[in-house]
PDB file of N, CA and C in Angstrom:
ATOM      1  N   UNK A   1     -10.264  -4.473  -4.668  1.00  0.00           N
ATOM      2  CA  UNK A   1     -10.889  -4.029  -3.439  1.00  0.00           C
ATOM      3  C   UNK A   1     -10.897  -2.502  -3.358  1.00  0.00           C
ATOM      4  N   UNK A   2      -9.857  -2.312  -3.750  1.00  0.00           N
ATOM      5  CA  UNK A   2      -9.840  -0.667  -3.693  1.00  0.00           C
ATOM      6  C   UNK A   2     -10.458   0.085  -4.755  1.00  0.00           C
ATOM      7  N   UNK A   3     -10.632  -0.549  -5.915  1.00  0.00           N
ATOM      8  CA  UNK A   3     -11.953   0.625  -7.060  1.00  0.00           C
ATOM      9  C   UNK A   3     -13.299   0.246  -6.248  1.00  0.00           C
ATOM     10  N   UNK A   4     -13.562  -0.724  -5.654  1.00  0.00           N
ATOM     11  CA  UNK A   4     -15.006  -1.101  -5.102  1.00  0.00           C
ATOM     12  C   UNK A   4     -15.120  -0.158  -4.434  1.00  0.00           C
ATOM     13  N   UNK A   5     -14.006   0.141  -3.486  1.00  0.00           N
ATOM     14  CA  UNK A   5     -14.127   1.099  -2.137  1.00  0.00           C
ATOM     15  C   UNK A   5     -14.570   2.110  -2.869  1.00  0.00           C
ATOM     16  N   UNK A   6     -13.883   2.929  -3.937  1.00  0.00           N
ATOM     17  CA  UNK A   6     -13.474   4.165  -4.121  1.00  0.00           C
ATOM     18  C   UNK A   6     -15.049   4.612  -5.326  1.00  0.00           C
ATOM     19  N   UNK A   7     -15.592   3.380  -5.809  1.00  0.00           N
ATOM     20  CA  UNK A   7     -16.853   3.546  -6.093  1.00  0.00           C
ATOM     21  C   UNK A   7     -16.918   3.841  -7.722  1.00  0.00           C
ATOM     22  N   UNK A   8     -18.011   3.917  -8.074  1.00  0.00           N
ATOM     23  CA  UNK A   8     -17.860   3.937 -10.105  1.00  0.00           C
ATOM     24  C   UNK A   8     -17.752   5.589 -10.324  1.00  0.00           C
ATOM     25  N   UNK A   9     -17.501   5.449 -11.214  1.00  0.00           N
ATOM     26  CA  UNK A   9     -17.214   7.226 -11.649  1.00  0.00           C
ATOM     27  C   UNK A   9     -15.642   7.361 -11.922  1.00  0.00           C
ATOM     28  N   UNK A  10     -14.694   6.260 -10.879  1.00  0.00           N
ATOM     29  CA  UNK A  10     -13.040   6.418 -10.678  1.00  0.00           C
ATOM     30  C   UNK A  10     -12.854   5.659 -11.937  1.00  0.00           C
ATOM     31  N   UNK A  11     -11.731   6.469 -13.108  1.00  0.00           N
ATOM     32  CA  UNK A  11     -10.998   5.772 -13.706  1.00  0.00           C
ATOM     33  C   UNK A  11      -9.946   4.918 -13.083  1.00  0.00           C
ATOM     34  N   UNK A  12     -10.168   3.260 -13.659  1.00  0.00           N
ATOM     35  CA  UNK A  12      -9.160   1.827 -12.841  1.00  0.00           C
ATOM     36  C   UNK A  12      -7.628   2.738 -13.532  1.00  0.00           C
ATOM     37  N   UNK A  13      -7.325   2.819 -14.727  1.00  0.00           N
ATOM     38  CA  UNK A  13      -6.629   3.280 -15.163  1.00  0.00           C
ATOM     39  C   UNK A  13      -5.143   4.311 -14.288  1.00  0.00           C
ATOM     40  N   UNK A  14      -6.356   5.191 -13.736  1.00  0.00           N
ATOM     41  CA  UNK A  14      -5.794   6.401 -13.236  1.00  0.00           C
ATOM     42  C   UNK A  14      -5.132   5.916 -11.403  1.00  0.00           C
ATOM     43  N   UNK A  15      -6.252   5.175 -10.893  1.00  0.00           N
ATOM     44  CA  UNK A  15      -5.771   4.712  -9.850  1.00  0.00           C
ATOM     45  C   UNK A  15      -4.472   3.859  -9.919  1.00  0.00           C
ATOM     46  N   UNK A  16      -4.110   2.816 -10.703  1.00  0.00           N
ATOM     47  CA  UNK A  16      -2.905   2.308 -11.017  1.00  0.00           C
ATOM     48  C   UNK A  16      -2.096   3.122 -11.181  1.00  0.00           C
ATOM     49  N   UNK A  17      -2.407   4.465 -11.960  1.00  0.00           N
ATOM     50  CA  UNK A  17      -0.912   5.065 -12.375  1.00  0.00           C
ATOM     51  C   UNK A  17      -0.676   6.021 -10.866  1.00  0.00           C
ATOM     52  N   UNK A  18      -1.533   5.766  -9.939  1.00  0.00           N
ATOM     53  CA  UNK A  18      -1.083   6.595  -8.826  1.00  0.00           C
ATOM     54  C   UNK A  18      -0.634   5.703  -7.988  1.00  0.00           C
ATOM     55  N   UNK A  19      -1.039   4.677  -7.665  1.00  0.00           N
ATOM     56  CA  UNK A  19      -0.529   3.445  -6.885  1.00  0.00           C
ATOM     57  C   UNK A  19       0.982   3.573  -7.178  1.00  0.00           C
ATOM     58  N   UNK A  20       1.579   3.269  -8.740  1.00  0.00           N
ATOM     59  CA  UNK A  20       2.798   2.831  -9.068  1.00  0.00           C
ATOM     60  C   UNK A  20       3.480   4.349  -8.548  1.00  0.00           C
ATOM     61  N   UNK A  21       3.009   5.180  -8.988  1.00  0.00           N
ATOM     62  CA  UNK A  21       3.349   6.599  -8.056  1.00  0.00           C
ATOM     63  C   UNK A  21       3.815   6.986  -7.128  1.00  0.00           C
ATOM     64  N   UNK A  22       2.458   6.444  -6.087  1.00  0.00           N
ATOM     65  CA  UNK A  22       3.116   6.398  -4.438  1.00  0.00           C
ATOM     66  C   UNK A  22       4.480   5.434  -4.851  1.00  0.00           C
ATOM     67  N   UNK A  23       4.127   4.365  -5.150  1.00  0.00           N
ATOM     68  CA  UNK A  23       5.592   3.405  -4.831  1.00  0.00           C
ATOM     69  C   UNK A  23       6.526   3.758  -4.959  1.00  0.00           C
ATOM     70  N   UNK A  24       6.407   4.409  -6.532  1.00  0.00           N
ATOM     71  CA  UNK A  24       8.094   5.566  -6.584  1.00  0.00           C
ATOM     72  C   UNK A  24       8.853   6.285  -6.200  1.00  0.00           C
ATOM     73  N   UNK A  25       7.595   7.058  -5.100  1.00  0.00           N
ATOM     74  CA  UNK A  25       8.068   7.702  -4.476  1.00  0.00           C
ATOM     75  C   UNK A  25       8.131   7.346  -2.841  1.00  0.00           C
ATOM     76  N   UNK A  26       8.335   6.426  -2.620  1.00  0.00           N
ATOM     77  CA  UNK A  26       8.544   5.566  -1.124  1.00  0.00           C
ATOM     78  C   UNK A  26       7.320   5.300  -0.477  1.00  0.00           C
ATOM     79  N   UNK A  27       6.003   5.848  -0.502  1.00  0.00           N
ATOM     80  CA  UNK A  27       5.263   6.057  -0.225  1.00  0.00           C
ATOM     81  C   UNK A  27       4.459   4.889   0.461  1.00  0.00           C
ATOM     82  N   UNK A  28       4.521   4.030  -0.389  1.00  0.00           N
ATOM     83  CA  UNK A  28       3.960   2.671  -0.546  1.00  0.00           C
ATOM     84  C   UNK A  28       4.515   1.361  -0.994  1.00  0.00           C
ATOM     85  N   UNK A  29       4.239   0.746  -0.080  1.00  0.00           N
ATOM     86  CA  UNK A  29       5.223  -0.847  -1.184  1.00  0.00           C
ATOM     87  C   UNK A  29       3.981  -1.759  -1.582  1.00  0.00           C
ATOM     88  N   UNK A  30       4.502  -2.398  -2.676  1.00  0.00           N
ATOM     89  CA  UNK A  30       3.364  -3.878  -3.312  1.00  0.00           C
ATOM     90  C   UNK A  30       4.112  -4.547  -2.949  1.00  0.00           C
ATOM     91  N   UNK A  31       3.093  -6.043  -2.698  1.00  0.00           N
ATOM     92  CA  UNK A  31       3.833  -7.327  -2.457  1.00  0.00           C
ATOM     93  C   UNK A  31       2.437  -8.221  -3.206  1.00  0.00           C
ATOM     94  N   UNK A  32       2.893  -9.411  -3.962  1.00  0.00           N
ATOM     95  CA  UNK A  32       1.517 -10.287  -4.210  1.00  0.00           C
ATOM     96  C   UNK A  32       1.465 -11.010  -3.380  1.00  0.00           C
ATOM     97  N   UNK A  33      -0.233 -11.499  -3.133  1.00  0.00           N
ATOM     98  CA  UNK A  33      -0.268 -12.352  -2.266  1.00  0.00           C
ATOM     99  C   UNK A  33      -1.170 -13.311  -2.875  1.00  0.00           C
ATOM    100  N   UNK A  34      -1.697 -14.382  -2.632  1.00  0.00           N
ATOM    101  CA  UNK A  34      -2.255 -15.595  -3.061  1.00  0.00           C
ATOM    102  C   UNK A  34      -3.081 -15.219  -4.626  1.00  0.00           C
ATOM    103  N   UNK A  35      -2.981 -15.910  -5.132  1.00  0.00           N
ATOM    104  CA  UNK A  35      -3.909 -15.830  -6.393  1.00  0.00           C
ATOM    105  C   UNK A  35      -2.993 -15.076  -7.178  1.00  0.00           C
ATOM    106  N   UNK A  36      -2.264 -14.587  -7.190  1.00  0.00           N
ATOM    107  CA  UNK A  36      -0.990 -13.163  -8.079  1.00  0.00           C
ATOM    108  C   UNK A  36      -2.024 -11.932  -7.351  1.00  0.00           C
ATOM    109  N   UNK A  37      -2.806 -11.449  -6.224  1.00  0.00           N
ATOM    110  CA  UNK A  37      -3.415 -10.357  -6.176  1.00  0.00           C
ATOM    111  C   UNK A  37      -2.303  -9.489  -5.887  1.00  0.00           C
ATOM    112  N   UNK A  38      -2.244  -8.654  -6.157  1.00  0.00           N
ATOM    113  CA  UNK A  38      -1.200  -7.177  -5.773  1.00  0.00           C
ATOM    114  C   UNK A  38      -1.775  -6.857  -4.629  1.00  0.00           C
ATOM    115  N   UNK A  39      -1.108  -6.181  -3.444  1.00  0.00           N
ATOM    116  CA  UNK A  39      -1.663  -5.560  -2.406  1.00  0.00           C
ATOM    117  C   UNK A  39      -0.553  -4.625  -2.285  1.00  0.00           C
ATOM    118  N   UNK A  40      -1.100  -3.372  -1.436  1.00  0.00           N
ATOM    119  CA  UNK A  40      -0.163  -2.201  -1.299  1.00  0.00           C
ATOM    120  C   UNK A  40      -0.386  -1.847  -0.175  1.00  0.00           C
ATOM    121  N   UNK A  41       0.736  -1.587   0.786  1.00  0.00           N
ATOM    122  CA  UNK A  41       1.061  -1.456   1.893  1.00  0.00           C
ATOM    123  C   UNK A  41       1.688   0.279   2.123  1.00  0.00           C
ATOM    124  N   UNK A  42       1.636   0.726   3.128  1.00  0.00           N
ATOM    125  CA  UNK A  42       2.108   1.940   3.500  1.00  0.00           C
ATOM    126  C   UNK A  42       3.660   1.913   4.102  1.00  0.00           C
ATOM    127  N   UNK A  43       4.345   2.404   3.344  1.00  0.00           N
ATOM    128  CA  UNK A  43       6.081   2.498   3.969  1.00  0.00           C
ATOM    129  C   UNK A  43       6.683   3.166   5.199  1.00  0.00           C
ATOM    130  N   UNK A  44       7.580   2.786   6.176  1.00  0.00           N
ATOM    131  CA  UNK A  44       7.900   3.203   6.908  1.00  0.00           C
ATOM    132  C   UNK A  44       8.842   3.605   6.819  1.00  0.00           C
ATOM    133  N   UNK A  45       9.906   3.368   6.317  1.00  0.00           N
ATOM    134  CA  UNK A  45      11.247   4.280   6.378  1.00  0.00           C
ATOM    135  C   UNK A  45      11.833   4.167   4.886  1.00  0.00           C
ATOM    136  N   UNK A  46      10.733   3.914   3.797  1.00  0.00           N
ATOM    137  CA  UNK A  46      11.437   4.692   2.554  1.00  0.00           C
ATOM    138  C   UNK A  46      11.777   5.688   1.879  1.00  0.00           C
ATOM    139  N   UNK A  47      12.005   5.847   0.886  1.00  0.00           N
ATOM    140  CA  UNK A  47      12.308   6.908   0.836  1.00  0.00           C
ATOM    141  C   UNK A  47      12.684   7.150  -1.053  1.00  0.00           C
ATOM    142  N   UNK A  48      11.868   7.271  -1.796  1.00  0.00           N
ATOM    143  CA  UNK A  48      11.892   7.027  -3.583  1.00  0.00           C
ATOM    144  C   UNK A  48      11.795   5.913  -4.017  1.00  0.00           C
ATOM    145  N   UNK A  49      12.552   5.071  -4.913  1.00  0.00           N
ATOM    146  CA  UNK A  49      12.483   4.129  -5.467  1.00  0.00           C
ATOM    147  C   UNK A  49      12.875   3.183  -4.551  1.00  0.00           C
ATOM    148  N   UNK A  50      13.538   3.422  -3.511  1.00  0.00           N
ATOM    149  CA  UNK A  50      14.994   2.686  -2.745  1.00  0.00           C
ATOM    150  C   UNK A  50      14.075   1.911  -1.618  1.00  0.00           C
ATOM    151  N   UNK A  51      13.419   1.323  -1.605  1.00  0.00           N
ATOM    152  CA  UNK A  51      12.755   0.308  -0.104  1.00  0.00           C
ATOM    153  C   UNK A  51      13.353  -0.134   0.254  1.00  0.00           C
ATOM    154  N   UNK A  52      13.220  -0.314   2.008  1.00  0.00           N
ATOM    155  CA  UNK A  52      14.304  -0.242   2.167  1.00  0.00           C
ATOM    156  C   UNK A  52      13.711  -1.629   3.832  1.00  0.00           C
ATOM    157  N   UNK A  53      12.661  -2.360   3.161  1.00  0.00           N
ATOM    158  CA  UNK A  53      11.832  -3.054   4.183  1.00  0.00           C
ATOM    159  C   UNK A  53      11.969  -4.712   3.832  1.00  0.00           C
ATOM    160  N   UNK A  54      12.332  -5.457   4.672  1.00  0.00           N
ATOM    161  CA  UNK A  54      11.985  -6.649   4.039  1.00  0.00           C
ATOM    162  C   UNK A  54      11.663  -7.911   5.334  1.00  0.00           C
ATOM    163  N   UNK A  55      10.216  -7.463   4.878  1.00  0.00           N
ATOM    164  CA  UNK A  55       9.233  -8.248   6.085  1.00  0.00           C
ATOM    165  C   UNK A  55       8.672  -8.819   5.625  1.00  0.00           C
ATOM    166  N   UNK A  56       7.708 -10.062   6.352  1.00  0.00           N
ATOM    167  CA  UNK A  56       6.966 -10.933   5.723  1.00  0.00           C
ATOM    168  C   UNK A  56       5.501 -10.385   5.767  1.00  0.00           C
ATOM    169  N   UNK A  57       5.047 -10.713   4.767  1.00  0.00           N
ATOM    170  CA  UNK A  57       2.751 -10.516   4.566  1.00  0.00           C
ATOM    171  C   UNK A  57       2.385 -11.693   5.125  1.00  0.00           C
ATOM    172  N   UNK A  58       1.076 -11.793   6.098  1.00  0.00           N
ATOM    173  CA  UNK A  58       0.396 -12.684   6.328  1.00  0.00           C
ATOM    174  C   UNK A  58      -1.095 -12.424   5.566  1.00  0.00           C
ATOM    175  N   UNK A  59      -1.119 -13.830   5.296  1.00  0.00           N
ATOM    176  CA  UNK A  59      -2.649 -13.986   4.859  1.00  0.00           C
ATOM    177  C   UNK A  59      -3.255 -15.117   5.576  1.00  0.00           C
ATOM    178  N   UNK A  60      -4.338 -14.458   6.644  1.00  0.00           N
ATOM    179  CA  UNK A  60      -5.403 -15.171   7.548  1.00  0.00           C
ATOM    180  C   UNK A  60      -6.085 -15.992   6.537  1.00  0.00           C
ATOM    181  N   UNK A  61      -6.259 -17.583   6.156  1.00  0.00           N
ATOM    182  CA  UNK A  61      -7.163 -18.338   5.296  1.00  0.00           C
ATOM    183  C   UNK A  61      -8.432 -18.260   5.739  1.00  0.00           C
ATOM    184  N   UNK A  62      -8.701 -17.885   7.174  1.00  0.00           N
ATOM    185  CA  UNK A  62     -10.274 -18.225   7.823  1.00  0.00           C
ATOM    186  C   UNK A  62     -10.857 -16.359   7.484  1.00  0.00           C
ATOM    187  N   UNK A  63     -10.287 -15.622   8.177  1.00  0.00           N
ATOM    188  CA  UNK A  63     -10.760 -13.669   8.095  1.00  0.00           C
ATOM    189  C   UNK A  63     -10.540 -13.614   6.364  1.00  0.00           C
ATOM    190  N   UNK A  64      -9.697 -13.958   5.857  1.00  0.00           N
ATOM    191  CA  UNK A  64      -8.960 -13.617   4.414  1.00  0.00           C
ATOM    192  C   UNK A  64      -8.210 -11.876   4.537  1.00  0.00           C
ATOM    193  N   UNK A  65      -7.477 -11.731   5.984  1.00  0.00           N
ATOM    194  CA  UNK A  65      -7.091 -10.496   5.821  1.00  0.00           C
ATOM    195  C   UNK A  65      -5.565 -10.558   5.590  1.00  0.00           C
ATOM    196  N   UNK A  66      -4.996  -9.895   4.963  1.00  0.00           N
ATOM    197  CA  UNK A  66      -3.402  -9.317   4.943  1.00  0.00           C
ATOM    198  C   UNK A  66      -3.047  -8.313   5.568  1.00  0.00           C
ATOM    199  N   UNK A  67      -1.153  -8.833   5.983  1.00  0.00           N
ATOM    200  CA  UNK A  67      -1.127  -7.583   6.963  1.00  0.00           C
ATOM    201  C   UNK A  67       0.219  -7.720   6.819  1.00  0.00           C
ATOM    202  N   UNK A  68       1.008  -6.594   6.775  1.00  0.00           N
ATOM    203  CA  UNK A  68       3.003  -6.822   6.930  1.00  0.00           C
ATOM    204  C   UNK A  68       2.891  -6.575   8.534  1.00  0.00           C
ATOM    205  N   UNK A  69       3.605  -7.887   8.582  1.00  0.00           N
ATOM    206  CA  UNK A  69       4.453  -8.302  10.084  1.00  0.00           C
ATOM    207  C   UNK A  69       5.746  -7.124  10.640  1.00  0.00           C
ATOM    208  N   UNK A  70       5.777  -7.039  11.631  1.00  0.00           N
ATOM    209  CA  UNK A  70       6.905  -6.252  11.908  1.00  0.00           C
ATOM    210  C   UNK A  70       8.007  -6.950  11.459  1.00  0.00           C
ATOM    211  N   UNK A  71       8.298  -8.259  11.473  1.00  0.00           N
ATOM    212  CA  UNK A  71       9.254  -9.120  11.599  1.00  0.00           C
ATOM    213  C   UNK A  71      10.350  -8.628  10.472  1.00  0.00           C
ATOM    214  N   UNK A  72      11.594  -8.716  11.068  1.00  0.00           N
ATOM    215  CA  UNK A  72      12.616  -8.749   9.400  1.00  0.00           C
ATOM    216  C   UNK A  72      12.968 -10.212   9.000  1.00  0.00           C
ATOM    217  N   UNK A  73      12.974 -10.123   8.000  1.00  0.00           N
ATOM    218  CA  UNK A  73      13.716 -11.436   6.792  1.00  0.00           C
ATOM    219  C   UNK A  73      14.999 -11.244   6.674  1.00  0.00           C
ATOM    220  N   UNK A  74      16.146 -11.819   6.942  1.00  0.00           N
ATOM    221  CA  UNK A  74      17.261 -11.971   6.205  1.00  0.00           C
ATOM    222  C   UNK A  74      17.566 -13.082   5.951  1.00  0.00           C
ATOM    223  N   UNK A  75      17.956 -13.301   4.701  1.00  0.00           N
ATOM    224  CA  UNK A  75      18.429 -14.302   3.952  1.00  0.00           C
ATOM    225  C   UNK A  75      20.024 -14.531   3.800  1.00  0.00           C
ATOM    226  N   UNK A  76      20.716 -15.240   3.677  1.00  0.00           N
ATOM    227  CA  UNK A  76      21.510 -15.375   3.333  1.00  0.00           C
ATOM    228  C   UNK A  76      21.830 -16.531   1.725  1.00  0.00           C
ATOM    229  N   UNK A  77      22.489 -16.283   0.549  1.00  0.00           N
ATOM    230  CA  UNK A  77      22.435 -16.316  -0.428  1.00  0.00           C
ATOM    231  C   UNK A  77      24.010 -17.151  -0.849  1.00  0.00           C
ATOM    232  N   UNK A  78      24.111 -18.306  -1.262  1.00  0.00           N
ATOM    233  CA  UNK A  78      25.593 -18.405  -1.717  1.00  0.00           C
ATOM    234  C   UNK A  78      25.376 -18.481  -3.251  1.00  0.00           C
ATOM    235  N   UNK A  79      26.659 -18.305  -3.550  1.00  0.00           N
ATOM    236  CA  UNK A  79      26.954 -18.498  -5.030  1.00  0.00           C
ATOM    237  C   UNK A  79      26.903 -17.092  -6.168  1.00  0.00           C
ATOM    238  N   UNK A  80      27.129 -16.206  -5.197  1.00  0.00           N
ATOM    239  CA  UNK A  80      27.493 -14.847  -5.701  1.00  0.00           C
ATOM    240  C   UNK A  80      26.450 -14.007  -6.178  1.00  0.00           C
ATOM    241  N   UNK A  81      24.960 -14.538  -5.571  1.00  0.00           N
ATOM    242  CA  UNK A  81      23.482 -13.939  -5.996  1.00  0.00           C
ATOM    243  C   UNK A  81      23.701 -12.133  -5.001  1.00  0.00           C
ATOM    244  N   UNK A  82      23.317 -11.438  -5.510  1.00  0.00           N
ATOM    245  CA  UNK A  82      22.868 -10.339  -4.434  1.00  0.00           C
ATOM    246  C   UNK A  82      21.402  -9.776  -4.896  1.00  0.00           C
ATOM    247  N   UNK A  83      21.144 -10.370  -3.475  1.00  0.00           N
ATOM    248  CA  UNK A  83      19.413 -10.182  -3.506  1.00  0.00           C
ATOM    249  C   UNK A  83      18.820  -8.782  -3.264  1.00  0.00           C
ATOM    250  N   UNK A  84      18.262  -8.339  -4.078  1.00  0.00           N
ATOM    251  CA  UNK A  84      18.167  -6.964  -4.555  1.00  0.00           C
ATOM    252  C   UNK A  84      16.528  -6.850  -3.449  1.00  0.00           C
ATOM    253  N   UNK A  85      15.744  -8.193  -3.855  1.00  0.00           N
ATOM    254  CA  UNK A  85      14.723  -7.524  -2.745  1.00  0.00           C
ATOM    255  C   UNK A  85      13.832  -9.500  -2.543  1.00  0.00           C
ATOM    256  N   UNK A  86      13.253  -9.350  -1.779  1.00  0.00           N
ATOM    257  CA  UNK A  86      12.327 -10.905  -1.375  1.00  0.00           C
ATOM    258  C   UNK A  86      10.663 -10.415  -1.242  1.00  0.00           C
ATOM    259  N   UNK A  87      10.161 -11.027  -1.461  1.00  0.00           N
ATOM    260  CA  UNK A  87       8.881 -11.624  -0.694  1.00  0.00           C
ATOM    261  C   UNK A  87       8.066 -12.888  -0.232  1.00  0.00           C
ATOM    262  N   UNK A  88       7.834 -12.489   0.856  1.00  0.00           N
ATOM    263  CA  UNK A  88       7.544 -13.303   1.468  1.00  0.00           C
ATOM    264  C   UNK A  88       6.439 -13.609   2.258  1.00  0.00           C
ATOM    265  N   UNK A  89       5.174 -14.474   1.610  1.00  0.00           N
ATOM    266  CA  UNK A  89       4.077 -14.725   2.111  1.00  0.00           C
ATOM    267  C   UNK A  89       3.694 -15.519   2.901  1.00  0.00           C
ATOM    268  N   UNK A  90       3.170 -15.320   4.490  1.00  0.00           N
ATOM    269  CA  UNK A  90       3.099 -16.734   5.154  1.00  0.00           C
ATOM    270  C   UNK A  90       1.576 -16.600   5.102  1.00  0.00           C
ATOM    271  N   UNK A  91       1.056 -17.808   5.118  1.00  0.00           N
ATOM    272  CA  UNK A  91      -0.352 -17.920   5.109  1.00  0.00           C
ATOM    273  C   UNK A  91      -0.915 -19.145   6.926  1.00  0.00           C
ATOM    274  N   UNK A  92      -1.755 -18.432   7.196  1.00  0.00           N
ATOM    275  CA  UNK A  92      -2.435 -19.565   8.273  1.00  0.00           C
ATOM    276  C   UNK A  92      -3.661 -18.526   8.820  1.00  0.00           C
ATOM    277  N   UNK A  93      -3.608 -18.611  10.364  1.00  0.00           N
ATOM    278  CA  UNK A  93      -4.763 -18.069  11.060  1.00  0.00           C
ATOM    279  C   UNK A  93      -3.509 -16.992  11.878  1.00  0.00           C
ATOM    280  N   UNK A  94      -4.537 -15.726  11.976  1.00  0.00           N
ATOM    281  CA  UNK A  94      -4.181 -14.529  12.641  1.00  0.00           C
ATOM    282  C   UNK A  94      -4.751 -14.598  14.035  1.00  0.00           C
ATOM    283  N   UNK A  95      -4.192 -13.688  15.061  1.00  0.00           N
ATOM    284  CA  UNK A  95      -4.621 -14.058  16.364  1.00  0.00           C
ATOM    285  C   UNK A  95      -6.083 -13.947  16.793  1.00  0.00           C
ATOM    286  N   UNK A  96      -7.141 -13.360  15.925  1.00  0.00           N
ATOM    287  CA  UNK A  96      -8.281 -13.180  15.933  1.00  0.00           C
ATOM    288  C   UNK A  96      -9.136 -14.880  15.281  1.00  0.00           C
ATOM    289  N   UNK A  97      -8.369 -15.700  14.739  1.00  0.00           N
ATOM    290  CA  UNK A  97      -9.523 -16.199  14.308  1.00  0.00           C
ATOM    291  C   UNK A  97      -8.473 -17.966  14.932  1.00  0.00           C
ATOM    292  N   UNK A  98      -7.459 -17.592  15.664  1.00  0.00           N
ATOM    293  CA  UNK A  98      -6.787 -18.696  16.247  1.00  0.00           C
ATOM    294  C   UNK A  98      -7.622 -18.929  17.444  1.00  0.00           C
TER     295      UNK A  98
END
């Protein structure tokens, strides 16, 4: 979606290595969502490699839009796992197409 936006002439190449970029540098987080698509989101309180967010993505099936929820996730884990990071995709209808 985003080389379409950004139009022909853009090396795909170059845009990836800036995507993974922002991410490194807190900038931005990925999460996949249906199909394995990658989507990239804008960070709120990261800060380098270290994210520091763990909310759920919705994907509207009727609009087909994605969006990170304010909501937090915590998990709890037995058997001595430490969960370094989650994602978490809920899929249905968004308040626009409910």
């Amino acid at each position: 979606m985003l080389l379409d936006r950004l139009g022909e002439g853009v090396n795909k190449t170059t845009v990836y290595r800036l995507l993974d970029r922002l991410e490194d540098d807190g900038i931005v987080h990925s999460f996949v969502g249906e199909d394995s698509v990658t989507y990239y989101a804008k960070c709120r309180t990261c800060s380098g490699p270290a994210h520091t967010h763990n909310h759920p993505h919705f994907h509207c099936t009727l609009c087909n839009t994605v969006r990170c929820l304010e909501d937090e996730v915590s998990l709890t884990v037995s058997g001595g796992f430490q969960v370094m990071e989650a994602q978490v995709l809920l899929k249905g209808r968004c308040a626009a197409c409910s």
